[in-house]
Protein backbone atom coordinates (compact mmCIF):
# COMPACT_ATOMS: atom_id res chain seq x y z
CA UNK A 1 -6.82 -14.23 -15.61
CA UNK A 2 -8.57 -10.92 -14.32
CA UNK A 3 -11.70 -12.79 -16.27
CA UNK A 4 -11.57 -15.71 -13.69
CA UNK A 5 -10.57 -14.02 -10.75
CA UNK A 6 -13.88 -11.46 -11.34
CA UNK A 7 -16.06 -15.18 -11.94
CA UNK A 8 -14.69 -16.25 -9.04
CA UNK A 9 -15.40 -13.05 -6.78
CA UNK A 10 -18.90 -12.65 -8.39
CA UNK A 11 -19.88 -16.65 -7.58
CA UNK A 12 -18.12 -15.89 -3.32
CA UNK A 13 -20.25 -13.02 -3.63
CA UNK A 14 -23.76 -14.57 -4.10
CA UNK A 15 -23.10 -17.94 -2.27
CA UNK A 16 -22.04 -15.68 0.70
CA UNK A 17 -25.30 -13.86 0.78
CA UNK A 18 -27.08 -17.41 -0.18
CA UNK A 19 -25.81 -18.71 2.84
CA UNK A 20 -26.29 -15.95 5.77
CA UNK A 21 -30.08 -16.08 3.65
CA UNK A 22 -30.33 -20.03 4.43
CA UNK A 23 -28.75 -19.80 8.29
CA UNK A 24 -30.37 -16.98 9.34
CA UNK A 25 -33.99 -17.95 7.64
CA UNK A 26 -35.07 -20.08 11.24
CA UNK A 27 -34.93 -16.22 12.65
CA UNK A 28 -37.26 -14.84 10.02
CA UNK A 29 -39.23 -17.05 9.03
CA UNK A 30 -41.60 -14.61 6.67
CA UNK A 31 -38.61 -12.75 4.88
CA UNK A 32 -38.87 -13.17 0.98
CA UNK A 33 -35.60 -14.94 -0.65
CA UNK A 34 -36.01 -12.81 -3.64
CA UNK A 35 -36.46 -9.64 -1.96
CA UNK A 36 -33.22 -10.88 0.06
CA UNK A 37 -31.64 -11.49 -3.06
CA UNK A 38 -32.17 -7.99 -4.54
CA UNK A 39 -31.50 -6.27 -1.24
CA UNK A 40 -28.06 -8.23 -1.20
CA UNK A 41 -27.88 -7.68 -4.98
CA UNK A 42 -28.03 -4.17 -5.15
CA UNK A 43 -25.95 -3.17 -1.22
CA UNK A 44 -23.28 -5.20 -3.14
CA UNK A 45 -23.37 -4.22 -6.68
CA UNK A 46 -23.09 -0.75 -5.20
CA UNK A 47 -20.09 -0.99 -3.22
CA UNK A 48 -18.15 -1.89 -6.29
CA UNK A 49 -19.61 0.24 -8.61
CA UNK A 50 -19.03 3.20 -6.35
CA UNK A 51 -15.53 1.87 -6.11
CA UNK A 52 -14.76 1.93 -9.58
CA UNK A 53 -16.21 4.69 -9.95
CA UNK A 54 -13.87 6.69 -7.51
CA UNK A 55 -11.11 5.61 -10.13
CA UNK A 56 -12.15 8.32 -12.40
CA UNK A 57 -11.01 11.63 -12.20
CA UNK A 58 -13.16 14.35 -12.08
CA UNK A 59 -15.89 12.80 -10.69
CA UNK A 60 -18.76 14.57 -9.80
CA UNK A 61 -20.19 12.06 -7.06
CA UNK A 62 -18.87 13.75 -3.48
CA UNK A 63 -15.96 12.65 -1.75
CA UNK A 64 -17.84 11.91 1.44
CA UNK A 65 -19.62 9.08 -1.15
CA UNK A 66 -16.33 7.49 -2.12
CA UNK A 67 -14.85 7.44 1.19
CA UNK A 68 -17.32 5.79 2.67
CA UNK A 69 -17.61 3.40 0.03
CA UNK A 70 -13.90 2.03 0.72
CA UNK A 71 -14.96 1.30 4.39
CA UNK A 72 -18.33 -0.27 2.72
CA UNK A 73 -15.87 -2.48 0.32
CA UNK A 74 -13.57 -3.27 3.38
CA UNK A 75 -16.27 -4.81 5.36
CA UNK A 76 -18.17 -6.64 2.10
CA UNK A 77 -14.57 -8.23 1.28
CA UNK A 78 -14.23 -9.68 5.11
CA UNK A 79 -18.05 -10.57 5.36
CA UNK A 80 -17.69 -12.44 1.68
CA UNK A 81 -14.67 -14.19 3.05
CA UNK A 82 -15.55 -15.31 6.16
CA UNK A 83 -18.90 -16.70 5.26
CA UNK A 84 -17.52 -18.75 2.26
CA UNK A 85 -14.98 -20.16 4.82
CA UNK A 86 -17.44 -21.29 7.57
CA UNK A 87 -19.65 -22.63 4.87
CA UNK A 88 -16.72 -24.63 3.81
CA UNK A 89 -16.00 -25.86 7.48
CA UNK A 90 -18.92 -26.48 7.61
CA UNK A 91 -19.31 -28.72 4.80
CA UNK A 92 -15.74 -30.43 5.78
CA UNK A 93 -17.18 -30.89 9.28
CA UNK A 94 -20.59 -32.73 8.30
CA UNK A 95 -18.22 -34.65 5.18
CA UNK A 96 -16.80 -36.00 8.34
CA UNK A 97 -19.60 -36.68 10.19
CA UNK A 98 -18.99 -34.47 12.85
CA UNK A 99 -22.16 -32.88 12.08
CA UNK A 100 -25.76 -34.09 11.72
CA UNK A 101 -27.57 -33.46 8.66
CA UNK A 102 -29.15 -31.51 8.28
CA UNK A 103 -27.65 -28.62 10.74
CA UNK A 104 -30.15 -27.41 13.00
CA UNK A 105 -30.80 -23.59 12.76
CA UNK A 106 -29.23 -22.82 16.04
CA UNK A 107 -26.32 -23.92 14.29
CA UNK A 108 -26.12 -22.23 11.39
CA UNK A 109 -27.58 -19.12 12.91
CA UNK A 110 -24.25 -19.50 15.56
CA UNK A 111 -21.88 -19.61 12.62
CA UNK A 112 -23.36 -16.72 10.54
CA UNK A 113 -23.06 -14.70 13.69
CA UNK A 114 -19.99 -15.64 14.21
CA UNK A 115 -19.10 -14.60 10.38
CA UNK A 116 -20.94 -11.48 10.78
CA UNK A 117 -19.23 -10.18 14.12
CA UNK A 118 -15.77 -11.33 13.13
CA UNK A 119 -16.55 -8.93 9.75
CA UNK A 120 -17.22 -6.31 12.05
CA UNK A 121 -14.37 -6.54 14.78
CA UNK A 122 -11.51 -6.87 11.79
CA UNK A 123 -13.39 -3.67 9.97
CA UNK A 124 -13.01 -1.65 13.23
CA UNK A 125 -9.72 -2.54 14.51
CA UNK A 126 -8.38 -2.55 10.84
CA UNK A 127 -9.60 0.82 10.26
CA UNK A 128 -7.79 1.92 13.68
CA UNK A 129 -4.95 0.51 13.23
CA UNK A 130 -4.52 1.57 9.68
CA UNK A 131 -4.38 5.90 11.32
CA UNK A 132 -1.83 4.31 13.28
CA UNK A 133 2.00 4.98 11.80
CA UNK A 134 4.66 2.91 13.39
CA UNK A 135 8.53 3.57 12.97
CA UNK A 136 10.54 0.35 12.02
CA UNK A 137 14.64 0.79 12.12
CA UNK A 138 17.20 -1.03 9.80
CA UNK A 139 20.98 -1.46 9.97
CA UNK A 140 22.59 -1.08 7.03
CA UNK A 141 26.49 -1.20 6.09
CA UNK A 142 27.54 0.16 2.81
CA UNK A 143 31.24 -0.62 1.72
CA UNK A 144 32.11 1.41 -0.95
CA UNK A 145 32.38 4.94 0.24
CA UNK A 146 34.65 8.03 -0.37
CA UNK A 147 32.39 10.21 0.64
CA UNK A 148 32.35 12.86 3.16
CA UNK A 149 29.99 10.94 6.02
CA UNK A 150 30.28 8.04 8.17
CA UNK A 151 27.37 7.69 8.56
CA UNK A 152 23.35 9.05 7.35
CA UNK A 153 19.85 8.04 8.54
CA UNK A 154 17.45 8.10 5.95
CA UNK A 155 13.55 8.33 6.33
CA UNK A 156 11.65 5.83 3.72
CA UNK A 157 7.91 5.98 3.25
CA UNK A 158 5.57 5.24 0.38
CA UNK A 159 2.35 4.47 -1.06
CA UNK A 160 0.66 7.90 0.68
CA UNK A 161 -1.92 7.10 -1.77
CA UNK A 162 -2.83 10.83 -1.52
CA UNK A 163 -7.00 10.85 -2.04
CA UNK A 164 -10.38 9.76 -1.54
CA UNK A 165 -9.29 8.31 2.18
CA UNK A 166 -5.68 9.49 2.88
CA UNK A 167 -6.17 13.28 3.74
CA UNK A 168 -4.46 16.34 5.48
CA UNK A 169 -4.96 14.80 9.29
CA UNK A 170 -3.40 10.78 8.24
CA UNK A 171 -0.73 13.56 6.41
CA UNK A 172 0.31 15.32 9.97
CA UNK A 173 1.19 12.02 11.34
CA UNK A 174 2.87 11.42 8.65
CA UNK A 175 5.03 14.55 8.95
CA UNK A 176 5.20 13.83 12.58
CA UNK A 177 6.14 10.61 12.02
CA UNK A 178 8.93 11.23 10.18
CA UNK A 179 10.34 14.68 11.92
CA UNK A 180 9.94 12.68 14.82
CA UNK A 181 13.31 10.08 13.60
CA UNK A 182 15.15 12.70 12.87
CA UNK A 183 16.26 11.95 8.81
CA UNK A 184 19.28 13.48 7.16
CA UNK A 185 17.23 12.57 3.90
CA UNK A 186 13.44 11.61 3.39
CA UNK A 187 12.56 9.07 0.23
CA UNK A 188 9.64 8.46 -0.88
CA UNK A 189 9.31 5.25 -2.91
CA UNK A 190 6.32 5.82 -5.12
CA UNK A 191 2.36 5.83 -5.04
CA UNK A 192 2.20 9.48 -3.69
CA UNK A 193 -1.21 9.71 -5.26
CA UNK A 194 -4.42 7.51 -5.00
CA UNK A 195 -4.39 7.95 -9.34
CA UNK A 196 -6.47 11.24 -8.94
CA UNK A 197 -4.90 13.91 -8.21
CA UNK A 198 -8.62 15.75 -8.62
CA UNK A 199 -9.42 13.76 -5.05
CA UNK A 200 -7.16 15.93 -3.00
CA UNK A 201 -9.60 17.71 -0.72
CA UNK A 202 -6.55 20.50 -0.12
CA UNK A 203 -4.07 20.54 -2.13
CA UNK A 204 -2.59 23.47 -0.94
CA UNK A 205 -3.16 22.31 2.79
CA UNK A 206 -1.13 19.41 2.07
CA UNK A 207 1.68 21.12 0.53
CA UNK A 208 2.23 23.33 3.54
CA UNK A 209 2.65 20.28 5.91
CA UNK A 210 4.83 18.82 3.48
CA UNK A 211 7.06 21.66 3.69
CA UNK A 212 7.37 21.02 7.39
CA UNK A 213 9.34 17.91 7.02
CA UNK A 214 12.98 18.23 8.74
CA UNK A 215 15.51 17.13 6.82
CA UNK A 216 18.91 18.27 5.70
CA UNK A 217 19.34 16.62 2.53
CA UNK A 218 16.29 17.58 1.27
CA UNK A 219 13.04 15.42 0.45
CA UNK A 220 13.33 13.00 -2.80
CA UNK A 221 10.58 10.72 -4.49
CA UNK A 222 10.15 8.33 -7.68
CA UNK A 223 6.96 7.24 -9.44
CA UNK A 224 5.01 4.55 -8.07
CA UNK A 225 2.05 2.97 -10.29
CA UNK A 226 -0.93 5.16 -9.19
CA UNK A 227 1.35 8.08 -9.79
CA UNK A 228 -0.09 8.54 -13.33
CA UNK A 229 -2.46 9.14 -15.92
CA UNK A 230 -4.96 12.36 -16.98
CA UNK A 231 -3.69 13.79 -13.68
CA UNK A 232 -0.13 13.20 -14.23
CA UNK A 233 0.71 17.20 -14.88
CA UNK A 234 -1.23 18.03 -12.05
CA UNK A 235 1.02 15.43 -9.62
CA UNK A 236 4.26 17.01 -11.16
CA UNK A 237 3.49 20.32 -10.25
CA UNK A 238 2.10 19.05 -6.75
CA UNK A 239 5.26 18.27 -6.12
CA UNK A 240 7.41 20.87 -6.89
CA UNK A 241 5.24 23.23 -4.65
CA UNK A 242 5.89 20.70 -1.80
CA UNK A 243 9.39 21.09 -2.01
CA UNK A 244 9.37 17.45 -2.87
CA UNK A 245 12.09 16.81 -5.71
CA UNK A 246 11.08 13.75 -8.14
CA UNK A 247 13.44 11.90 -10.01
CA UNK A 248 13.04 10.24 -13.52
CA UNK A 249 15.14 7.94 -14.47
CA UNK A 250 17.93 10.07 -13.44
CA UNK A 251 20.21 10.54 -10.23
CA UNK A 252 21.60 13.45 -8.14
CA UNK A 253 24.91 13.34 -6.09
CA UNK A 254 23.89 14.63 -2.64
CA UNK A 255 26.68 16.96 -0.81
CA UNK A 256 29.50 14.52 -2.04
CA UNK A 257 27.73 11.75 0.21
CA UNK A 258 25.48 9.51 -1.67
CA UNK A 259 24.18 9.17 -5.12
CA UNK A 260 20.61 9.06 -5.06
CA UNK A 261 18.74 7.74 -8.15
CA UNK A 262 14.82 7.64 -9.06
CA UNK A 263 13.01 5.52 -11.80
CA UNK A 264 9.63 5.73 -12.88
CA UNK A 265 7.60 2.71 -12.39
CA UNK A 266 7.71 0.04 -15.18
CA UNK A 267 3.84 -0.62 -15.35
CA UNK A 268 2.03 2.59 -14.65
CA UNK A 269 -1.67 2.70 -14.54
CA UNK A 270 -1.57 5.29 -17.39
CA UNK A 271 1.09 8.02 -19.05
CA UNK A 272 4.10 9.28 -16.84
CA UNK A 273 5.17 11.54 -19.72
CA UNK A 274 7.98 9.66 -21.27
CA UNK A 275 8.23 5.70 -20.92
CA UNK A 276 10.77 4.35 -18.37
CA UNK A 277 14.46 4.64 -19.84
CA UNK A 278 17.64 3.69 -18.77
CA UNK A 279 19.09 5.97 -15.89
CA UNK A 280 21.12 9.23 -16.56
CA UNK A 281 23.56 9.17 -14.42
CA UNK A 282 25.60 12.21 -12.79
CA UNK A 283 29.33 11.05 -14.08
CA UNK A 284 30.28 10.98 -10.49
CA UNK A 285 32.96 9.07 -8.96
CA UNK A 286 32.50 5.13 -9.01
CA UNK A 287 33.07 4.46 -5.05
CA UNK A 288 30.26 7.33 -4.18
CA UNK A 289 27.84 4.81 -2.40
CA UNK A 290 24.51 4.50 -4.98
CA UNK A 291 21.03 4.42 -3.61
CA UNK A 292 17.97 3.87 -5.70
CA UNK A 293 14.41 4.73 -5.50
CA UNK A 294 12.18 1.91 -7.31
CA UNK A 295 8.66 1.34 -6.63
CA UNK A 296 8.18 -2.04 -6.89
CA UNK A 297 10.86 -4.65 -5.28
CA UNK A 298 9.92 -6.69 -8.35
CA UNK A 299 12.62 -4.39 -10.57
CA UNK A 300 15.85 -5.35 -8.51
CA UNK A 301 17.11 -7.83 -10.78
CA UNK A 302 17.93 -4.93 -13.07
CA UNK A 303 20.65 -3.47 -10.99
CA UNK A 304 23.89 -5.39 -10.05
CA UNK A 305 26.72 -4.39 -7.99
CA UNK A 306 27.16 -1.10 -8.97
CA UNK A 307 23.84 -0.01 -6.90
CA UNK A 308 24.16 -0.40 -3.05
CA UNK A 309 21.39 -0.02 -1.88
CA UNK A 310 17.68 -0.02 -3.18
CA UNK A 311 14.62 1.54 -1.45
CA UNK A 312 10.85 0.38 -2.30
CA UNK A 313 7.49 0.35 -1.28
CA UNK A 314 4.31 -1.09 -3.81
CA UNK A 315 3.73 -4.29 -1.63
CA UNK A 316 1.61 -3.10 1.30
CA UNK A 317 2.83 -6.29 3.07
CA UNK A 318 -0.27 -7.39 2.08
CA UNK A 319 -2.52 -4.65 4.01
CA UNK A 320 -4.69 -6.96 5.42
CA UNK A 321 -5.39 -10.62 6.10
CA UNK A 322 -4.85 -12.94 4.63
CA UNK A 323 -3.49 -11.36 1.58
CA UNK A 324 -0.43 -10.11 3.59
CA UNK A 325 -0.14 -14.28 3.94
CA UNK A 326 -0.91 -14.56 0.07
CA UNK A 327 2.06 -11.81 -0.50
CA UNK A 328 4.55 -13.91 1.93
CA UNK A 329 3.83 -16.86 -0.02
CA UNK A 330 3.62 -16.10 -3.58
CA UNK A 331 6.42 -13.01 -3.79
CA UNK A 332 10.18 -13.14 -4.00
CA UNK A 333 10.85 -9.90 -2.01
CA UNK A 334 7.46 -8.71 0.08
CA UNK A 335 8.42 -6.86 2.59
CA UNK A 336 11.80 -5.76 5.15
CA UNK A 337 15.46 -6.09 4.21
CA UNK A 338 16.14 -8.32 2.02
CA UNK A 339 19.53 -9.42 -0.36
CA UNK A 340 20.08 -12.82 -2.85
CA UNK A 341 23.64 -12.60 -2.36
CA UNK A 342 27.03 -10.90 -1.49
CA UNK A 343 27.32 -9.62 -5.31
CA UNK A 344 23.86 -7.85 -5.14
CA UNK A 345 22.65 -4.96 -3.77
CA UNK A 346 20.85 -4.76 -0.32
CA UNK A 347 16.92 -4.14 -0.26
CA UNK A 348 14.56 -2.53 1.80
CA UNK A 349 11.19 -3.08 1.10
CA UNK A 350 8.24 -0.81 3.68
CA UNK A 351 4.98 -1.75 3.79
CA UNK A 352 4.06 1.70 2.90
CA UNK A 353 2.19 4.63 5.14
CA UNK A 354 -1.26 4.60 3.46
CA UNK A 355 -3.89 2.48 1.98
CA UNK A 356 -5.22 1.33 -1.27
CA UNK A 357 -8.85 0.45 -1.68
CA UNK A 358 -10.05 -0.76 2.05
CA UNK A 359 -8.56 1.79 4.32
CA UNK A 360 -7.43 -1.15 6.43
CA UNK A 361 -4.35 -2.94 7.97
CA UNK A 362 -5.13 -5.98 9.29
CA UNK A 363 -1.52 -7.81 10.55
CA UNK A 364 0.81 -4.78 8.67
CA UNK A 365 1.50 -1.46 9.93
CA UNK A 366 1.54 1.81 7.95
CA UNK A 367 4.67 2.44 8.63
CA UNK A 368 8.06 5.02 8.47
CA UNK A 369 11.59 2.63 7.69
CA UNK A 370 14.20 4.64 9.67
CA UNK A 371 17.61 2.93 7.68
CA UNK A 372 20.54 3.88 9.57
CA UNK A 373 23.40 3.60 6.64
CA UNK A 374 27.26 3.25 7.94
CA UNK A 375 29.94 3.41 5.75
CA UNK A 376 32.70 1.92 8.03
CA UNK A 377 35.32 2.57 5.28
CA UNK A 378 34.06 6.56 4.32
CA UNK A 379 37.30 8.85 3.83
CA UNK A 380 37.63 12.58 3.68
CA UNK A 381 35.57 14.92 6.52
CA UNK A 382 33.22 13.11 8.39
């Protein structure tokens, strides 16, 4: 599979510069295809390279490089995708007969600019919108409860993606973002890190702001994906000096309120210490409402009615057109609240607060999920 999706990428890739070669070529008339060809080649070849090259820790190639490479692969993915779809309008549209062939160059020179500008536009407003967190609220009622609260506001946000391109100013709005709602408890649902934990510009810098987050019950986060590998000490101890308490595969009863569980993701992209096990739980009281941190929405057929509530993040909603469309189509449980039936638990799903790869949101937000959580039959001291 990744073997035909990188034949098909490579084969958009050159008929997209083949085509803005061939529409453009009335305009410059004396401009070498080959030299085209190797200019295209190499700006191309490049961006990825660079961009696979920011996956490995330790890298000596400046940071400045690598960020500006993820804008650089950003507007090469929208400029590859928007040529290969007026090409194939175009080709629908003279099928048809709408068009005369062959196109005159005023045409084709109109569409290619039209590609080209449309690139552009999406690249700036994506990258805007993208610094740009949003709050989104939920309702939801939880049952089962003996607890000591009627009620508790919790603060979800995920997929940080701590690195190259999320740094310490995206990280203040985060922290504003979230001190802002007001949370008796802040989760975070995975993908802290970008992978790297050597890509933090300041670590320590980060950690301080961290420690600024408001919140009663304390700050709690599972593993997402990108939350592993060479750096995975590193991340652990991250965290503990941001007051930020993981859990692995185990659960913590919060002030007689809630029990709050955290797995480690099921496919990491490299070691999280020990592989994934089965949850240790506290021995607490059955009717104690459950809550569970899991990365990817993709794992909540392993928990039945005993679990009330699960929190995740992994999806992006997408990130940007059209593969927040793709998502909508082609996944079960993308993004919002979501629940299969009376006997399972309820779902909420954010489309996360960072980016991965282009830092770009194109029709999602980067977002905090304010759930307000009422438990309408709660006993004891409220």
């Amino acid at each position: 599979m990744a073997v035909i999706f990188l034949g098909g990428f490579i084969g958009l890739t050159v008929n997209a510069g083949r085509k803005l070669f061939l529409w453009f070529r009335p305009l410059f008339t004396a401009f070498n295809p080959l030299v085209f060809g190797i200019i295209y080649g190499i700006i191309m070849a490049a961006v990825m390279i660079l961009f696979v090259l920011s996956r490995i820790p330790n890298s000596r190639i400046p940071r400045v490089v690598f960020l500006a490479d993820h804008y650089a692969l950003g507007a090469a993915v929208f400029v590859i995708m928007f040529v290969n779809f007026a090409d194939l309008v175009l080709f629908i549209l003279r099928l048809c007969r709408l068009l005369p062939v062959p196109l005159p160059g005023g045409i084709t020179a109109a569409v290619g600019t039209a590609a080209l500008v449309i690139s552009a536009v999406l690249c700036v407003y994506g990258g805007i919108h993208a610094s740009v967190i949003q709050t989104k609220n939920y309702e939801v009622v939880l049952q089962k409860s003996e607890g000591k609260t009627d009620s508790m506001k919790i603060a979800l946000i995920s997929d940080l993606h701590l690195g190259y391109v999320v740094d310490k100013k995206h990280v203040e709005k985060i922290v504003e973002a979230v001190n802002a709602a007001e949370p008796d408890l802040v989760c975070i649902a995975g993908d802290i890190f970008d992978g790297d934990i050597t890509a933090l510009d300041d670590p320590l810098a980060l950690q301080e702001l961290f420690h600024k987050i408001n919140a009663p019950y304390g700050v709690y986060a599972c593993l997402g994906n990108h939350d592993a590998g060479a750096g995975y000490e590193g991340m652990l101890e991250f965290l503990d000096k941001a007051q930020i308490q993981l859990l692995q595969d185990e659960e913590v009863l919060i002030d007689d309120k809630i029990i709050l569980a955290g797995r480690k993701d099921s496919a990491p992209i490299g070691s999280q210490g020990d592989r994934r096990t089965e949850l240790e739980e506290t021995g607490e009281a059955e009717n104690i409402p459950r809550i569970i941190l899991d990365h990817k929405p993709e794992n909540i057929g392993e928990y039945d009615k005993s679990t009330d509530l699960i929190l995740c993040g992994h999806t992006h909603k997408g990130q940007f057109f059209p593969v927040n469309l793709i998502n909508e189509i082609t996944l079960e449980v993308n993004y919002g609240y979501y629940r299969k039936n009376e006997e399972s638990p309820q779902v909420v799903v954010t489309s996360g607060i960072g980016t991965w790869g282009p830092p770009l949101r194109v029709g999602t937000d980067s977002e905090v999920a304010v759930i307000h959580v009422t438990f309408p039959d709660a006993g004891g001291e409220n």
